[in-house]
C-alpha atoms as a PDB file:
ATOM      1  CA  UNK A   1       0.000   0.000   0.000  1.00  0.00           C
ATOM      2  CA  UNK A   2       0.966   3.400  -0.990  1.00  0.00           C
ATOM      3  CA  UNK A   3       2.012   6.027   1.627  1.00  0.00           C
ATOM      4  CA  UNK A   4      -0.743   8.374  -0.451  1.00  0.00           C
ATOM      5  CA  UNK A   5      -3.355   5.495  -0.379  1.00  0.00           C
ATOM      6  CA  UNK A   6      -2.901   5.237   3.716  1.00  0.00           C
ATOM      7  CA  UNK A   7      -3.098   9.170   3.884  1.00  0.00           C
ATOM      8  CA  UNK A   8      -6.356   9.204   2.273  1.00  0.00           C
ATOM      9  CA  UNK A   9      -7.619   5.938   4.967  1.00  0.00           C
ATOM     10  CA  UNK A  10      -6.459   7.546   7.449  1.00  0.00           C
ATOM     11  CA  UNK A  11      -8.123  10.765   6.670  1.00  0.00           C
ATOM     12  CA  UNK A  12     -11.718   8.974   6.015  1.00  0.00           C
ATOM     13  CA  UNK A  13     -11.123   7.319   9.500  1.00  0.00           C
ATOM     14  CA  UNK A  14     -10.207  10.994  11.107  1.00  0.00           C
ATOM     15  CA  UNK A  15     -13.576  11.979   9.638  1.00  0.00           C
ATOM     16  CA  UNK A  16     -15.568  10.188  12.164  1.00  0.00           C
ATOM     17  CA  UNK A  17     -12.937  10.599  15.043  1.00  0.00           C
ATOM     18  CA  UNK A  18     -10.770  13.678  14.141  1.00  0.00           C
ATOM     19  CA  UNK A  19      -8.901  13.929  17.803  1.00  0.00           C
ATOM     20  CA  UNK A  20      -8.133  10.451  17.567  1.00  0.00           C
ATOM     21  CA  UNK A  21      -4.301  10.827  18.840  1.00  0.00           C
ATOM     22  CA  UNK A  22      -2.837   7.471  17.264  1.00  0.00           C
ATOM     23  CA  UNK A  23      -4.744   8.329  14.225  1.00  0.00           C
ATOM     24  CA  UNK A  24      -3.503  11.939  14.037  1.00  0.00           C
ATOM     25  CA  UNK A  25       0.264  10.674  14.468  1.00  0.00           C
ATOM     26  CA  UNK A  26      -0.410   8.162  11.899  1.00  0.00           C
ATOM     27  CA  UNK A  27      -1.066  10.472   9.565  1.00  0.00           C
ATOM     28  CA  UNK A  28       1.896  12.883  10.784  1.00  0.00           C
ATOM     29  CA  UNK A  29       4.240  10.243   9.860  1.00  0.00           C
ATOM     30  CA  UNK A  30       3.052   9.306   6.921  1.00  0.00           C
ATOM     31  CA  UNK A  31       3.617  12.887   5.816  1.00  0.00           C
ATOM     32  CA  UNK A  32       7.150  12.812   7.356  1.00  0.00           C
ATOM     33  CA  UNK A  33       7.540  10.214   5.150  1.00  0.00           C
ATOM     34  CA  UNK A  34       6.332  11.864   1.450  1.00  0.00           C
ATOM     35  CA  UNK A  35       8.486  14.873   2.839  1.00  0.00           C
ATOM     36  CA  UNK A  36       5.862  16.845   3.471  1.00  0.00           C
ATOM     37  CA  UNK A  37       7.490  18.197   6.690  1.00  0.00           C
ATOM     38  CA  UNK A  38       4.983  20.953   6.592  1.00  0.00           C
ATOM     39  CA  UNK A  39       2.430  19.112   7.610  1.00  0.00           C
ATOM     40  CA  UNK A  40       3.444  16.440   9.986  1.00  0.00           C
ATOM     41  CA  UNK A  41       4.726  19.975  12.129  1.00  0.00           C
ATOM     42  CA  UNK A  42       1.089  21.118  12.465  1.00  0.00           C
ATOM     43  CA  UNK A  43      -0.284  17.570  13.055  1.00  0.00           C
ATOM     44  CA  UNK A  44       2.705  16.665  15.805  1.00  0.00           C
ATOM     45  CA  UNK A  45       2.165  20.523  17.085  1.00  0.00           C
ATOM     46  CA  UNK A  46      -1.650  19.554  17.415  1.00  0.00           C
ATOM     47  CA  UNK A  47      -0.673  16.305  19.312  1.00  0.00           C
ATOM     48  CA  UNK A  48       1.494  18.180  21.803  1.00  0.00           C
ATOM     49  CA  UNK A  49      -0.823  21.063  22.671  1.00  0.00           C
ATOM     50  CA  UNK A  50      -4.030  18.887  22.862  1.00  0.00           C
ATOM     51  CA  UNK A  51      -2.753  15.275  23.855  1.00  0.00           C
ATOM     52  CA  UNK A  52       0.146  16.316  25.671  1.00  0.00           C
ATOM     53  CA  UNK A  53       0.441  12.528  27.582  1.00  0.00           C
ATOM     54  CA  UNK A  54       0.751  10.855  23.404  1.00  0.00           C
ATOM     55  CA  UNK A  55       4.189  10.714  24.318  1.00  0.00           C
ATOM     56  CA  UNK A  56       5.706   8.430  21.206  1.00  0.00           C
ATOM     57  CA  UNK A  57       5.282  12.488  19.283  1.00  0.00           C
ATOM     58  CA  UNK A  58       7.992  14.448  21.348  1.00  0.00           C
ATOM     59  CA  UNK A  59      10.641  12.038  19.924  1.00  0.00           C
ATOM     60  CA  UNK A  60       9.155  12.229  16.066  1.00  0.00           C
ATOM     61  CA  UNK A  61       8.869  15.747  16.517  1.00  0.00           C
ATOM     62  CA  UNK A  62      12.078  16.532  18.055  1.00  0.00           C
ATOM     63  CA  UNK A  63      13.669  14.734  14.784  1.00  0.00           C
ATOM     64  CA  UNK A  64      11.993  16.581  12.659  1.00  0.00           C
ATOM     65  CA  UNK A  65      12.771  19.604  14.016  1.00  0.00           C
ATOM     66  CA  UNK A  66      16.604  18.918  14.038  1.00  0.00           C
ATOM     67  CA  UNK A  67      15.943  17.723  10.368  1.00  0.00           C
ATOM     68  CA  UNK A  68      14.882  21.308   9.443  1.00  0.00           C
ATOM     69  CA  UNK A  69      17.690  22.857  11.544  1.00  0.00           C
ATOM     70  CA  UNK A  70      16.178  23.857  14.364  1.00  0.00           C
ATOM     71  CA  UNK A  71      17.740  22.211  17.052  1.00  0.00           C
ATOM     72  CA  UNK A  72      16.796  25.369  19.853  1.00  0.00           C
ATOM     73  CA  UNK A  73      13.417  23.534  19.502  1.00  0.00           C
ATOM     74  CA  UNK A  74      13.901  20.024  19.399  1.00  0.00           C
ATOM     75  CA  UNK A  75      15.984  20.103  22.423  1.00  0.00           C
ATOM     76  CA  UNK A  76      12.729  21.727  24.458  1.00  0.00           C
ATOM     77  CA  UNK A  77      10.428  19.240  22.851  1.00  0.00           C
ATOM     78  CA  UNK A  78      12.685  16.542  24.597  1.00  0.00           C
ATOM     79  CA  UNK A  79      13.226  17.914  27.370  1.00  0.00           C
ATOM     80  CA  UNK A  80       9.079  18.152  27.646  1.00  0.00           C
ATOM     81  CA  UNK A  81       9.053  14.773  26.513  1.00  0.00           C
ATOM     82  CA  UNK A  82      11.387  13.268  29.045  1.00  0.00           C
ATOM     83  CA  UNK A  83       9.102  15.162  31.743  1.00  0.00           C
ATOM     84  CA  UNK A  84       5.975  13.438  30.380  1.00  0.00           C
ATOM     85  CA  UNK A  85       7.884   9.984  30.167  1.00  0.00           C
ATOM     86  CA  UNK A  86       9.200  10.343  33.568  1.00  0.00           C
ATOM     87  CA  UNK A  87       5.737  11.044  35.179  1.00  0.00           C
ATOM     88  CA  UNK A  88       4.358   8.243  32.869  1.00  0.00           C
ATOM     89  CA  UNK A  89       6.784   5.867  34.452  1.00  0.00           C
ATOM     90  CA  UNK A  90       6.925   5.540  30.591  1.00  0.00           C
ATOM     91  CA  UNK A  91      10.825   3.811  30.883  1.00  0.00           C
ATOM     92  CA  UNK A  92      11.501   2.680  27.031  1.00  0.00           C
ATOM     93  CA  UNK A  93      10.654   5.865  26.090  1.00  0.00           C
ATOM     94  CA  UNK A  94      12.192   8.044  28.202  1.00  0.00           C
ATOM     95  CA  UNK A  95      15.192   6.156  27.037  1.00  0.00           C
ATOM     96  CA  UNK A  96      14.786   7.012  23.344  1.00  0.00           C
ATOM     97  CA  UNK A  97      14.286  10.638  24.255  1.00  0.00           C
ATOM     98  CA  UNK A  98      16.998  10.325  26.865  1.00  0.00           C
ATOM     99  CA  UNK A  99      18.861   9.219  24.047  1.00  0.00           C
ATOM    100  CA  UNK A 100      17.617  11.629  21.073  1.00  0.00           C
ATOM    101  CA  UNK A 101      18.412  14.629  23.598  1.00  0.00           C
ATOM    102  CA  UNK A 102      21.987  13.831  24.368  1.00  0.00           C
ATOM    103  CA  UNK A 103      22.779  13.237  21.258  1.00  0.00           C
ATOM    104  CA  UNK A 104      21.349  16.634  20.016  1.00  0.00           C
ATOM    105  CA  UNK A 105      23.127  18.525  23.190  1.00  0.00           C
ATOM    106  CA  UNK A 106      26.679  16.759  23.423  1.00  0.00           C
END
């Protein structure tokens, strides 16, 4: 299947449930990988102002902003992101992030 063929399922699912978080990141990623950067920012964006606890975006996000050279503001997304892993108790992931972030800052 097609990235452009899941992009359009995913979008007729999003219909009926359009703060669906998985199906939102789904679609981010999918976009990510077309290279449509523009829009996986505003999805990933969406995810971390309204489903702040989705915590697999702050790493996907974080990457894509150090893929567009702006590492000021990947390093805050994982630094958020190891805060909302932490309190999760969210271990594998905080490790990624943990990971990701040093990394980007050493």
């Amino acid at each position: 299947m097609t990235s452009e063929l899941r992009i359009e399922q995913i979008k007729s699912y999003l219909k009926e449930t359009p703060e669906d978080a998985f199906m939102l990141y789904a679609l981010a990623t999918e976009y990510v990988s077309l290279g449509k950067d523009h829009l996986a920012l505003d999805i990933y964006l969406n995810l971390v102002s309204n489903n702040p606890n989705y915590f697999a975006t702050y790493y996907h996000l974080g990457k894509l902003y150090e893929r567009i050279g702006e590492d000021a503001k990947a390093e805050k997304i994982y630094e958020q992101g190891l805060k909302i892993t932490q309190d999760l108790d969210e271990k594998h992931a905080h490790g990624e992030l943990r990971g990701a972030y040093e990394e980007l800052t050493f």
